[in-house]
C-alpha atoms as a PDB file:
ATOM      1  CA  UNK A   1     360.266-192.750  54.772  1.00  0.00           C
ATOM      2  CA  UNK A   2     357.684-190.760  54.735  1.00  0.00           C
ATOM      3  CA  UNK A   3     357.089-188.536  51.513  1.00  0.00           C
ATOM      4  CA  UNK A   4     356.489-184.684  51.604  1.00  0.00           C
ATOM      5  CA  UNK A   5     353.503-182.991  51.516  1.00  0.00           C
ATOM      6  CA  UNK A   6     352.023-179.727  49.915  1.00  0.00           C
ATOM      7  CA  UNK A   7     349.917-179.447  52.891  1.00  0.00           C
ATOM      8  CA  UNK A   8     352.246-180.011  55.740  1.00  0.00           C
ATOM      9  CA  UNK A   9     353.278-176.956  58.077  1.00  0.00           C
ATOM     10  CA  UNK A  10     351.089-174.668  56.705  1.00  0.00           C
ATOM     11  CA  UNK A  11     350.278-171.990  59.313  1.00  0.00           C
ATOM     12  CA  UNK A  12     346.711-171.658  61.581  1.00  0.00           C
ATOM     13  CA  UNK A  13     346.858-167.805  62.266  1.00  0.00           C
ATOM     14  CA  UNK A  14     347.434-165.350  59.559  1.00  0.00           C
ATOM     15  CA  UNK A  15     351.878-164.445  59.477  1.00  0.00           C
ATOM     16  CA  UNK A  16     353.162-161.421  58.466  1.00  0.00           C
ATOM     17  CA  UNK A  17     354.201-162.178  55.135  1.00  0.00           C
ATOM     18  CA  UNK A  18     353.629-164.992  52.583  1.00  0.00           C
ATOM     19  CA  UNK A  19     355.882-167.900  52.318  1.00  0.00           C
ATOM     20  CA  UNK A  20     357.710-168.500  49.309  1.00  0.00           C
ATOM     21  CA  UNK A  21     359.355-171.959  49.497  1.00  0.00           C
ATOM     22  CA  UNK A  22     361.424-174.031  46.385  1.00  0.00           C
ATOM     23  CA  UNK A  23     360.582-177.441  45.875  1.00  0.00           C
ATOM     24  CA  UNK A  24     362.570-178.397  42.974  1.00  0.00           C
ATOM     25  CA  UNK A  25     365.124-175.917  40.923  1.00  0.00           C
ATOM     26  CA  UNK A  26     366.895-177.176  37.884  1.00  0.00           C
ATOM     27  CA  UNK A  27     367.842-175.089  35.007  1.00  0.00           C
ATOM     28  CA  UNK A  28     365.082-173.198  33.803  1.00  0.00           C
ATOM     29  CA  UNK A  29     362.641-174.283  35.716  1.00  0.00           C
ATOM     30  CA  UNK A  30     361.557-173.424  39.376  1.00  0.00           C
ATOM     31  CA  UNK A  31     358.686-174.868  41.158  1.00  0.00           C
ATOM     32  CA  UNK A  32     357.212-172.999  44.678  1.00  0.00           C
ATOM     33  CA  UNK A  33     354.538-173.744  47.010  1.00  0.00           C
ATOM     34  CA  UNK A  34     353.152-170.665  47.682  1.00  0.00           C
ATOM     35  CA  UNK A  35     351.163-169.810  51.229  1.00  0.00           C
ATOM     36  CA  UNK A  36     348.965-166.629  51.632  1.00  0.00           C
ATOM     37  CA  UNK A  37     347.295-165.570  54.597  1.00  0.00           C
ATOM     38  CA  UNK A  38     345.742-162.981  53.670  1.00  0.00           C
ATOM     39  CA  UNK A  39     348.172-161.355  51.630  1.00  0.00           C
ATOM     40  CA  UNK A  40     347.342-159.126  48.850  1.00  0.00           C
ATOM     41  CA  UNK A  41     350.345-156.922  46.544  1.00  0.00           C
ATOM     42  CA  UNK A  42     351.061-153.666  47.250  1.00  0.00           C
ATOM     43  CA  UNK A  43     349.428-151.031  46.190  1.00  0.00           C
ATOM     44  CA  UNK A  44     351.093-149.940  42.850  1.00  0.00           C
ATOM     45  CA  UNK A  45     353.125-152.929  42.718  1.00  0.00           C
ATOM     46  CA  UNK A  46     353.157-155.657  39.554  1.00  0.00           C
ATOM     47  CA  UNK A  47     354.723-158.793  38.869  1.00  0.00           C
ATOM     48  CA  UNK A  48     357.120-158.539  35.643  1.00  0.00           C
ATOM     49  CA  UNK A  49     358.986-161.844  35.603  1.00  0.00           C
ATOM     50  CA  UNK A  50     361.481-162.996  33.045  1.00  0.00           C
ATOM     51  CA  UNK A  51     359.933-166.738  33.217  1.00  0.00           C
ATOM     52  CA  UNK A  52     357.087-167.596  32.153  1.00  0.00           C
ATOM     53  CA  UNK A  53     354.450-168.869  35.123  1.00  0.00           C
ATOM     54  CA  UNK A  54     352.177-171.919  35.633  1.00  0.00           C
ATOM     55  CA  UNK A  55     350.181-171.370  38.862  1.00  0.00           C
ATOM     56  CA  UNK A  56     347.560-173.264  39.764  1.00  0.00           C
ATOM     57  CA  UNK A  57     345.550-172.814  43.416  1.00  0.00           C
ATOM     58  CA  UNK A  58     345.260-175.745  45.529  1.00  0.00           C
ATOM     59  CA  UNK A  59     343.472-174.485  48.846  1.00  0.00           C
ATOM     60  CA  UNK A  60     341.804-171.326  49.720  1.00  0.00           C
ATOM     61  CA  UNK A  61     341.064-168.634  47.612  1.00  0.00           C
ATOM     62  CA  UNK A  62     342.485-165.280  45.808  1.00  0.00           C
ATOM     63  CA  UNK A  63     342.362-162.525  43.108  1.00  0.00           C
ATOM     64  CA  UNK A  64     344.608-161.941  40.169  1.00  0.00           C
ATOM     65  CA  UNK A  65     344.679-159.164  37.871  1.00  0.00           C
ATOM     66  CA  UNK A  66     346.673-158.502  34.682  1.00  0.00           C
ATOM     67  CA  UNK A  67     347.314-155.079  34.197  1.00  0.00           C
ATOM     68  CA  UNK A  68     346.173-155.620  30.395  1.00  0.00           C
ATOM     69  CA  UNK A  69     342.799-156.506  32.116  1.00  0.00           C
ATOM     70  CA  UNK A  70     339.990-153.750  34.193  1.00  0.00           C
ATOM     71  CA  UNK A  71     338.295-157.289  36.124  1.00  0.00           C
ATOM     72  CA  UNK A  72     339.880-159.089  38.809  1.00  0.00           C
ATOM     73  CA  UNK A  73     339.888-163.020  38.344  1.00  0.00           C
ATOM     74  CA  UNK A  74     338.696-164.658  41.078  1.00  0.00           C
ATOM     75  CA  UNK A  75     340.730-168.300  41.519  1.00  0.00           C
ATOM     76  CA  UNK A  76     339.161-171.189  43.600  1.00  0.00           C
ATOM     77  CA  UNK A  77     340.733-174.673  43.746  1.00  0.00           C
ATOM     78  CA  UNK A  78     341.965-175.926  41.243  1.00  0.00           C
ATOM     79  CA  UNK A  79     342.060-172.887  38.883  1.00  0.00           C
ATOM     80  CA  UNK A  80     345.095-172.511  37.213  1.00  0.00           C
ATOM     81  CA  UNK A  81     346.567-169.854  34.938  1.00  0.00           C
ATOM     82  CA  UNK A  82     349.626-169.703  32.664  1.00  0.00           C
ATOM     83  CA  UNK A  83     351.611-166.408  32.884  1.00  0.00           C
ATOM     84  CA  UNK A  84     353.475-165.314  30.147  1.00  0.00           C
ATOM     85  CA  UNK A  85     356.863-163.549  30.767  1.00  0.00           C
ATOM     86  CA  UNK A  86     356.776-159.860  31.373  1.00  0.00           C
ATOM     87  CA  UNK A  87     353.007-160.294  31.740  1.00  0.00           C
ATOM     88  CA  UNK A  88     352.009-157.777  34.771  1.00  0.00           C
ATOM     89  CA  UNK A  89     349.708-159.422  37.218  1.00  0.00           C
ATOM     90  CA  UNK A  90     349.144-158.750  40.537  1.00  0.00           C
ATOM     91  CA  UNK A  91     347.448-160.390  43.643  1.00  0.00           C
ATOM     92  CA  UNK A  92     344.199-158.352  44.684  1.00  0.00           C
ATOM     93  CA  UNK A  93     343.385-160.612  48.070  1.00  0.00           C
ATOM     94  CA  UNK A  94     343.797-164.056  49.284  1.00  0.00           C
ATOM     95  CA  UNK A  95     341.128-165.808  51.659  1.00  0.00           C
ATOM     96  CA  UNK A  96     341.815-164.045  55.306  1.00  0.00           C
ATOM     97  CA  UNK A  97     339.704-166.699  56.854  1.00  0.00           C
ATOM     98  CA  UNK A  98     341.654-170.303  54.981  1.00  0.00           C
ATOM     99  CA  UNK A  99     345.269-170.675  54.041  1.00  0.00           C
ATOM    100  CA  UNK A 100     345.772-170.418  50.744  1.00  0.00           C
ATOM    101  CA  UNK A 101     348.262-173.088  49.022  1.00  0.00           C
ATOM    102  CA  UNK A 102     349.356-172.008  45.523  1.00  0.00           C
ATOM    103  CA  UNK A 103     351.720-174.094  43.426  1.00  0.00           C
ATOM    104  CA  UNK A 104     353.856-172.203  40.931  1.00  0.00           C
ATOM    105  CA  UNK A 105     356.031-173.489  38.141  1.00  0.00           C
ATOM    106  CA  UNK A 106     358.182-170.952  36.601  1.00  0.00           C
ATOM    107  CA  UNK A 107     359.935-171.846  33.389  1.00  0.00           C
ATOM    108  CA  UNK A 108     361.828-170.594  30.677  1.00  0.00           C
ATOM    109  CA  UNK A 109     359.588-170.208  27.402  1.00  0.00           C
END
């Protein structure tokens, strides 16, 4: 049997809207592979989540930006970030010319 992949299935042509998909769930703890195309928040919207966040960025490219911060963090691969809960962040852009492949874990703290 062959064993799954964080790179499998991931679209060629930009999609309408990202894809959120749950790898593992157990209690307290989530973990997502995230694919952008794209795909930026928007306007006036923020992340406030009640779990803490690990992402990290595996492919592509993108821009975060707290809402306790004025610059925009610009993530390459292998950047990651911890997000605290209730931290607002949102994401400025992701690469509109690569798939971008994030991995989140979201956890109680």
């Amino acid at each position: 049997m062959v064993p799954p992949n964080l790179y499998d299935e991931l679209p060629l042509t930009p999609e309408a809207e990202e894809r959120f998909e749950t790898l593992l769930e157990k209690p307290g703890v989530r973990i997502e592979r995230i694919v952008s195309t794209g795909q930026a928040s928007p306007p006036g919207f923020w992340f406030d989540q009640e779990q803490a966040e690990w992402v990290v960025l595996l492919q592509g490219s993108a821009g975060l930006r707290f809402a306790d911060e004025d610059e925009v963090r610009e993530l390459k691969p292998g950047d990651w970030l911890h997000i605290a809960p209730h931290r607002r962040h949102r994401v400025e852009w992701t690469s509109a010319d690569r798939v971008t492949v994030w991995l989140a874990v979201n956890f109680d703290e």
